[in-house]
C-alpha atoms as a PDB file:
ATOM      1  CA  UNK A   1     106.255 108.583 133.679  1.00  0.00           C
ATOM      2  CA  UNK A   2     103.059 106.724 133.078  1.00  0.00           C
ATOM      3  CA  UNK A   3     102.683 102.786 133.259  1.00  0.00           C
ATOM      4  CA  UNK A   4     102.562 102.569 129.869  1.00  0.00           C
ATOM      5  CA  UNK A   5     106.315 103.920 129.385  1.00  0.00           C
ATOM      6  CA  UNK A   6     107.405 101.927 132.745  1.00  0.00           C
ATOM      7  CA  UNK A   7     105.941  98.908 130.808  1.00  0.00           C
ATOM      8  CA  UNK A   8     107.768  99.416 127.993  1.00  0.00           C
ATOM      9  CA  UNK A   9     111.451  99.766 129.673  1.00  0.00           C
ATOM     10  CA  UNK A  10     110.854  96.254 131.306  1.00  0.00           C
ATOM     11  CA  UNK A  11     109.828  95.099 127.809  1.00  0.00           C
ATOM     12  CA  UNK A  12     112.978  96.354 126.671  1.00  0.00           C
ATOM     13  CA  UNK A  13     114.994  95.133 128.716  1.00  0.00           C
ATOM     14  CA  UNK A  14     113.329  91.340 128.731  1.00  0.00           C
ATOM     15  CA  UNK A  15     114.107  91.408 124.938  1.00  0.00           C
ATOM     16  CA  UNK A  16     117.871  91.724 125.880  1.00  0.00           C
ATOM     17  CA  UNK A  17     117.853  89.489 128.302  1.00  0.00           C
ATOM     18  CA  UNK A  18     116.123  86.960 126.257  1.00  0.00           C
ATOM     19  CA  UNK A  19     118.752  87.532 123.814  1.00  0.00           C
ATOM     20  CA  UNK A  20     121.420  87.386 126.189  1.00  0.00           C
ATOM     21  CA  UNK A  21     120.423  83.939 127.215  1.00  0.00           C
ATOM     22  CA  UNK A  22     119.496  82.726 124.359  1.00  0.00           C
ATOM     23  CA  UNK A  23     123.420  83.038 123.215  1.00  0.00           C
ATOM     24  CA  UNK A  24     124.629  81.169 126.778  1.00  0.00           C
ATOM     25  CA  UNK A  25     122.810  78.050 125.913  1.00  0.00           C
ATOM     26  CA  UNK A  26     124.979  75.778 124.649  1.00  0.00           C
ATOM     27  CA  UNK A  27     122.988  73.085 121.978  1.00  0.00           C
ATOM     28  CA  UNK A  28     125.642  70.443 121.677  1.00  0.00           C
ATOM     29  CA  UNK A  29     128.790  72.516 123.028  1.00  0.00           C
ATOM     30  CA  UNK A  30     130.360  74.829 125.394  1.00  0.00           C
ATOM     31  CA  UNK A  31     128.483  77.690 123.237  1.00  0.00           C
ATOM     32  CA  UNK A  32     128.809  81.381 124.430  1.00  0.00           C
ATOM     33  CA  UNK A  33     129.036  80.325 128.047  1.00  0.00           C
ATOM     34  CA  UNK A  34     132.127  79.117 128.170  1.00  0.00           C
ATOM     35  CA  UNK A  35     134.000  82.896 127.321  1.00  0.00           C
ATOM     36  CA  UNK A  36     132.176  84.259 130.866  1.00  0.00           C
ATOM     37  CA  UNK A  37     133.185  80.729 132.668  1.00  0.00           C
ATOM     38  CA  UNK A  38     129.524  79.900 133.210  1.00  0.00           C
ATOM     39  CA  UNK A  39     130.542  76.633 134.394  1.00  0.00           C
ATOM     40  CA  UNK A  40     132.478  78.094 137.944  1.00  0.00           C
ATOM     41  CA  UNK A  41     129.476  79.895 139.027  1.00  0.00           C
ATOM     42  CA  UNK A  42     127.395  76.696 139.221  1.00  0.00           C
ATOM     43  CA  UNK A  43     128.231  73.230 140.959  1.00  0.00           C
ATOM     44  CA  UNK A  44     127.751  71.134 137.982  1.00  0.00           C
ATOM     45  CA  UNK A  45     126.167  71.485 133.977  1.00  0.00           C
ATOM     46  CA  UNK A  46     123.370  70.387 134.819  1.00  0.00           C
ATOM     47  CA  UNK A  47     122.420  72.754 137.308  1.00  0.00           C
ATOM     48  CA  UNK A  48     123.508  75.374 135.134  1.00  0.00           C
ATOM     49  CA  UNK A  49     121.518  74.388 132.088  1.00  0.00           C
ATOM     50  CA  UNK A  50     118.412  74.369 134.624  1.00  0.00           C
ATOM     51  CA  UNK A  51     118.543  77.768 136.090  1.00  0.00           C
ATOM     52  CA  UNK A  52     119.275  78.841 132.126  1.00  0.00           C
ATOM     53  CA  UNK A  53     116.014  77.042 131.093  1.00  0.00           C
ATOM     54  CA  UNK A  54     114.088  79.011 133.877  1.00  0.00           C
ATOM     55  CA  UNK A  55     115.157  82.116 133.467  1.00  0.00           C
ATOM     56  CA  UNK A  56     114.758  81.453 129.792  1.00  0.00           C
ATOM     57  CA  UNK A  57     111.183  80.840 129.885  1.00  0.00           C
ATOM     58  CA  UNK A  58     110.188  83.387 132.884  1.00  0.00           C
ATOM     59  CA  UNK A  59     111.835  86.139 130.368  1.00  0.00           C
ATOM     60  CA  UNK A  60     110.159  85.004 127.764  1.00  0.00           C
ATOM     61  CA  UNK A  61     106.640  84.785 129.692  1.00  0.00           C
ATOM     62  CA  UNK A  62     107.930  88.306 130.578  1.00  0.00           C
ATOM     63  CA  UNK A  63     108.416  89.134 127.249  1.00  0.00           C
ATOM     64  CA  UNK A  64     104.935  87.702 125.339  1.00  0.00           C
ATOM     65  CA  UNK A  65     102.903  89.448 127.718  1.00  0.00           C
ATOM     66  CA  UNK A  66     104.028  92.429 127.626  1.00  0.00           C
ATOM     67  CA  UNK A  67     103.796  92.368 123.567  1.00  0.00           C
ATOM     68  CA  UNK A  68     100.026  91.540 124.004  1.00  0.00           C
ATOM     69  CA  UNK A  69      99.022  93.991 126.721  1.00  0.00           C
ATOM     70  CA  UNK A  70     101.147  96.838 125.199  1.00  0.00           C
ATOM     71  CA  UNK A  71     100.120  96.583 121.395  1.00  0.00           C
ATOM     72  CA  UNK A  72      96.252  95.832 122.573  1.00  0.00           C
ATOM     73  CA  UNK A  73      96.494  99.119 124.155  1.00  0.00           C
ATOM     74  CA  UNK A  74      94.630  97.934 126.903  1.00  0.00           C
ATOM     75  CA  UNK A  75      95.830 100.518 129.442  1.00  0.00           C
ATOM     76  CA  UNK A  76      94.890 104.198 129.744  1.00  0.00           C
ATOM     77  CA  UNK A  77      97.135 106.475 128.104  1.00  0.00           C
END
């Protein structure tokens, strides 16, 4: 396996992550969270929605830059 394949798998898998939490959030509502009883596993909503948010956006940082430096084809083959 070369780093360009190892790159893609984590790209891969940030995309379903992203997705993933992009369904938990919960706009107005209990959304999608409330089926996997999101709310137990943290000590209040707030909280919750917080760690969401950050994992959110690291994915997502995740995510963009391994779009750019993957379709540039920046790295040796």
């Amino acid at each position: 396996m070369n780093i360009n394949n190892i790159l893609q798998v984590i790209w891969a898998f940030s995309a379903l992550g992203l997705i993933v939490l992009v369904l938990l959030h919960s706009p107005k509502g209990d959304g999608i969270g409330a089926i996997g009883g999101q709310a137990q596993l943290f000590s209040s909503t707030k909280s919750a929605e917080n760690t969401l948010n950050r994992v959110t956006w690291g994915l997502a940082v995740i995510f963009l830059g391994l779009t750019v430096v993957l379709s540039s084809n920046w790295l040796p083959k």
